[in-house]
N, C-alpha and C. Protein backbone atom coordinates (compact mmCIF):
# COMPACT_ATOMS: atom_id res chain seq x y z
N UNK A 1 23.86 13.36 -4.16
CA UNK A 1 22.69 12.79 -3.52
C UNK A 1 21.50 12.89 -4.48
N UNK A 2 20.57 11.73 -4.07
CA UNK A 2 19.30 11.54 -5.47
C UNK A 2 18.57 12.50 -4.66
N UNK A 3 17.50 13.39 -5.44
CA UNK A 3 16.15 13.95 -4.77
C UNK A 3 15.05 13.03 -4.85
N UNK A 4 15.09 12.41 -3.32
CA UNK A 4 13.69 11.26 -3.18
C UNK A 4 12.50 11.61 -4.39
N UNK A 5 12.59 12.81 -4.48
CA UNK A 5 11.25 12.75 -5.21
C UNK A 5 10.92 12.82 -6.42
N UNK A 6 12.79 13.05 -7.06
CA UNK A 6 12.81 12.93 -8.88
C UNK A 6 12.79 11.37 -8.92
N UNK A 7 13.09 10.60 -7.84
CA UNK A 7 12.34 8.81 -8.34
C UNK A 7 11.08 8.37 -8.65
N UNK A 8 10.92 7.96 -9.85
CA UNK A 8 9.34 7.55 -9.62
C UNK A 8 9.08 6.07 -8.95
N UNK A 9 7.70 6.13 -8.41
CA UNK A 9 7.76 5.09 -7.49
C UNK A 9 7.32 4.20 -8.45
N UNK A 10 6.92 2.96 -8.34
CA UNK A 10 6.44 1.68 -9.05
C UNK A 10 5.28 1.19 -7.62
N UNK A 11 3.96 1.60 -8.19
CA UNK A 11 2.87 1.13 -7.30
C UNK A 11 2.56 -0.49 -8.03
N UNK A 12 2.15 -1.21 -6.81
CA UNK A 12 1.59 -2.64 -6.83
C UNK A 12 0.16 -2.34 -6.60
N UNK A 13 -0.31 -3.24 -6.67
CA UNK A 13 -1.84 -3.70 -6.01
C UNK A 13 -2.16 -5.51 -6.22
N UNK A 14 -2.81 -5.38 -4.79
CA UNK A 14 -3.14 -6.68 -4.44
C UNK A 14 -3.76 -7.39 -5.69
N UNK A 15 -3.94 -8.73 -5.47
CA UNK A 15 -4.86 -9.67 -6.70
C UNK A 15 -5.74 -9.49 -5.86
N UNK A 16 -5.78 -9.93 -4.61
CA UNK A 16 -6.85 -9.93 -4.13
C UNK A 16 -8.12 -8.74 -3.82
N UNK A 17 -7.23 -7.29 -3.71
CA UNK A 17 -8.24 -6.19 -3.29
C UNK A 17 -8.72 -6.49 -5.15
N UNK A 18 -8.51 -6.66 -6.28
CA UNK A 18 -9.21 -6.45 -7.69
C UNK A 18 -10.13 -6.70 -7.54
N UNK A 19 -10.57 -8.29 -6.56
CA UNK A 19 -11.56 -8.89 -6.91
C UNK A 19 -13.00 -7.63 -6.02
N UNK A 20 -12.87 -7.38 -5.33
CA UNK A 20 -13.70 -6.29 -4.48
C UNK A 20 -13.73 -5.29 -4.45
N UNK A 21 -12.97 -4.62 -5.49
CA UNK A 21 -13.17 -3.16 -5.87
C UNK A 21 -12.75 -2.56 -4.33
N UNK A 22 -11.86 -2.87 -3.53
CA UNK A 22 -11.45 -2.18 -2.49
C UNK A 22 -10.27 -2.41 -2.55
N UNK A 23 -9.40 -1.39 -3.23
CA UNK A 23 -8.42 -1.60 -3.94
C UNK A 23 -7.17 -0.09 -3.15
N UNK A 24 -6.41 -0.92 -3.00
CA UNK A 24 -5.35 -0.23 -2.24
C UNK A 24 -3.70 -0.26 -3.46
N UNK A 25 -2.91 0.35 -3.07
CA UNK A 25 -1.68 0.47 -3.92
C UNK A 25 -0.49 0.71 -2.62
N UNK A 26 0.79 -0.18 -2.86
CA UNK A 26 1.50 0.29 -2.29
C UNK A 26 2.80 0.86 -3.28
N UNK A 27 4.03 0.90 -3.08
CA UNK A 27 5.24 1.74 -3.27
C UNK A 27 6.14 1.61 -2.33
N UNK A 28 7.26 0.67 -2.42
CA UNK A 28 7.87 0.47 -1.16
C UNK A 28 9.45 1.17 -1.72
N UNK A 29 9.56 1.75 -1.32
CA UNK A 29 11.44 3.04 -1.68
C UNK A 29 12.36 1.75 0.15
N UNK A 30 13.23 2.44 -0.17
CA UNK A 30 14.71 2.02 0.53
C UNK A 30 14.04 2.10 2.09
N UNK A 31 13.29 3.40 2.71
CA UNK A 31 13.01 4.16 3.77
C UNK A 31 11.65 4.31 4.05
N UNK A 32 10.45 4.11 3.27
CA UNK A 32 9.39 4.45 3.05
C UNK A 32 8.39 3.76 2.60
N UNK A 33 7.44 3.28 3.65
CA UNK A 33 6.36 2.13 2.14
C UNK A 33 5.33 3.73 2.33
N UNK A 34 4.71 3.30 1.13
CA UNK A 34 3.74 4.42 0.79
C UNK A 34 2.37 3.49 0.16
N UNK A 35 1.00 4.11 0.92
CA UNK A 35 -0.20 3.06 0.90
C UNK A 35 -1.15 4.59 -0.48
N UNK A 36 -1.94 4.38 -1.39
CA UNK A 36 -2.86 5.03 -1.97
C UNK A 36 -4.27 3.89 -2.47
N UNK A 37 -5.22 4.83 -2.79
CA UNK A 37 -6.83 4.32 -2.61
C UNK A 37 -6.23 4.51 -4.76
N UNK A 38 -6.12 3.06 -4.96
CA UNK A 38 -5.66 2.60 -6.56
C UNK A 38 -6.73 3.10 -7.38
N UNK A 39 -8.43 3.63 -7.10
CA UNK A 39 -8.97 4.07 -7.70
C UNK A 39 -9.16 5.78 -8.12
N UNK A 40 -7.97 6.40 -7.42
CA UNK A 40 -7.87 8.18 -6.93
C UNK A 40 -6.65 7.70 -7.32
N UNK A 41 -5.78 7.54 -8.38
CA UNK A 41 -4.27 7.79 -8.03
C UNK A 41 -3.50 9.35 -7.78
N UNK A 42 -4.32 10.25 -7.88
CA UNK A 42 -4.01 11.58 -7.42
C UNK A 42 -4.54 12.03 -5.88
N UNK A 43 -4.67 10.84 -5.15
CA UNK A 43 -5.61 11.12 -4.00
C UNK A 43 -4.25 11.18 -2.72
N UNK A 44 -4.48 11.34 -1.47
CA UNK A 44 -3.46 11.35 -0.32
C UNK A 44 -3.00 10.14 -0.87
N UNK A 45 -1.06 10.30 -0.02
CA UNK A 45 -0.92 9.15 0.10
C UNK A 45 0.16 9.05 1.59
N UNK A 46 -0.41 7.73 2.20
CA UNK A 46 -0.13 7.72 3.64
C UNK A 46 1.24 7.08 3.45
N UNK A 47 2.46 7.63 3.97
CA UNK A 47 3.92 7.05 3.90
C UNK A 47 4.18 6.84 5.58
N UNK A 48 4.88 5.68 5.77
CA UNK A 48 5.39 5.04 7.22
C UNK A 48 6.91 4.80 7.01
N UNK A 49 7.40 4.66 7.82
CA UNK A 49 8.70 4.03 7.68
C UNK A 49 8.57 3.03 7.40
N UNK A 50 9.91 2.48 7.07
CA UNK A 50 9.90 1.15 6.34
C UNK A 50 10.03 -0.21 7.37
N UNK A 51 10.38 -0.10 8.67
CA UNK A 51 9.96 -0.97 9.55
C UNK A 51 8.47 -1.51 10.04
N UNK A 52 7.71 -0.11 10.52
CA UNK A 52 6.24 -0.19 10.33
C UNK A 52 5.57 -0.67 9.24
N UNK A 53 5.90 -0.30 8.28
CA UNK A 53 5.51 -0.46 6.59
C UNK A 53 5.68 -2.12 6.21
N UNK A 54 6.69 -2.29 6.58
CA UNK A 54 6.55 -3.93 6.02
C UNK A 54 5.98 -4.76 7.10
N UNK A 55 5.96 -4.37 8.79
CA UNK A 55 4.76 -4.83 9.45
C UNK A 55 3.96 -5.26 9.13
N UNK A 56 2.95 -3.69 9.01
CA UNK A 56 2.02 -3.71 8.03
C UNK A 56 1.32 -4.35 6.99
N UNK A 57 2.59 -4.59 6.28
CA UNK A 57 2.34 -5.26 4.82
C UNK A 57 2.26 -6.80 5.36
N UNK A 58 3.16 -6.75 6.11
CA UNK A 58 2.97 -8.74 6.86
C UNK A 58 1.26 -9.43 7.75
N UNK A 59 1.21 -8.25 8.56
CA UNK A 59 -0.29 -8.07 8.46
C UNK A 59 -1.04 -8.50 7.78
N UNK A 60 -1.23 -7.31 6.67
CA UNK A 60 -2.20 -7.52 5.62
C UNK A 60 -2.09 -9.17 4.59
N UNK A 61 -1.05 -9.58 4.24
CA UNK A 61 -0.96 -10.70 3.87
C UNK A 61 -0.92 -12.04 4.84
N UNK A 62 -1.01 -11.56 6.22
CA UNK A 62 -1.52 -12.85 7.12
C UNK A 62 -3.22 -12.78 7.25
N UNK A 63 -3.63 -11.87 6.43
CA UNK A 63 -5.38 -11.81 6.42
C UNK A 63 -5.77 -10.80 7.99
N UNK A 64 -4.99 -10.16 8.74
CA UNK A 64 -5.16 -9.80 9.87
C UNK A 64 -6.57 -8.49 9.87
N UNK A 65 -6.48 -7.88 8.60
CA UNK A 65 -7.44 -7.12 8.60
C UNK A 65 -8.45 -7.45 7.69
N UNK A 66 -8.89 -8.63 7.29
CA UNK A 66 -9.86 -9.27 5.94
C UNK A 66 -11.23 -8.65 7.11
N UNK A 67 -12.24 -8.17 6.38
CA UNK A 67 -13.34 -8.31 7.05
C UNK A 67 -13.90 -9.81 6.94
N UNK A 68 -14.84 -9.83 8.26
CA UNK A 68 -15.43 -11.33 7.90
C UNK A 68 -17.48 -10.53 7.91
N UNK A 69 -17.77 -11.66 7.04
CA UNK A 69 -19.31 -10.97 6.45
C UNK A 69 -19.44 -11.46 7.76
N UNK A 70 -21.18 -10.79 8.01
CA UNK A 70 -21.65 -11.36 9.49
C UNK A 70 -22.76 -11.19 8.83
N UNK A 71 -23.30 -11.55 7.78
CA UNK A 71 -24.91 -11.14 7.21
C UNK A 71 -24.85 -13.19 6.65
């Protein structure tokens, strides 16, 4: 058996969070998406299962959480 944690992960980040400096990273393993703040890469990092996790991720690429300006 592998030790989950001698894998290293391969973090992404959006094109889109670059442009706004609100910049997120994910890491998606077999079982696990894993979300980090891409400017702290030593900072928490929030792991879900991988059902929730690609939810999530479907979410975020249907724009479900974009803020909209109101100014």
């Amino acid at each position: 058996m592998i030790n989950p944690e001698a894998v290293p992960l391969v973090w992404r980040t959006s094109r889109r969070s670059q442009m706004n400096n609100a910049c997120v990273e994910v890491a998606i393993t077999e079982d696990l998406v894993r979300v980090r703040d891409s400017k702290l890469t030593r900072s928490p990092i929030l792991a879900v299962g991988s059902e929730p996790g690609q939810a999530f991720l479907e979410a975020v690429k249907l724009g479900r959480f974009d803020r909209r300006a109101t100014w």
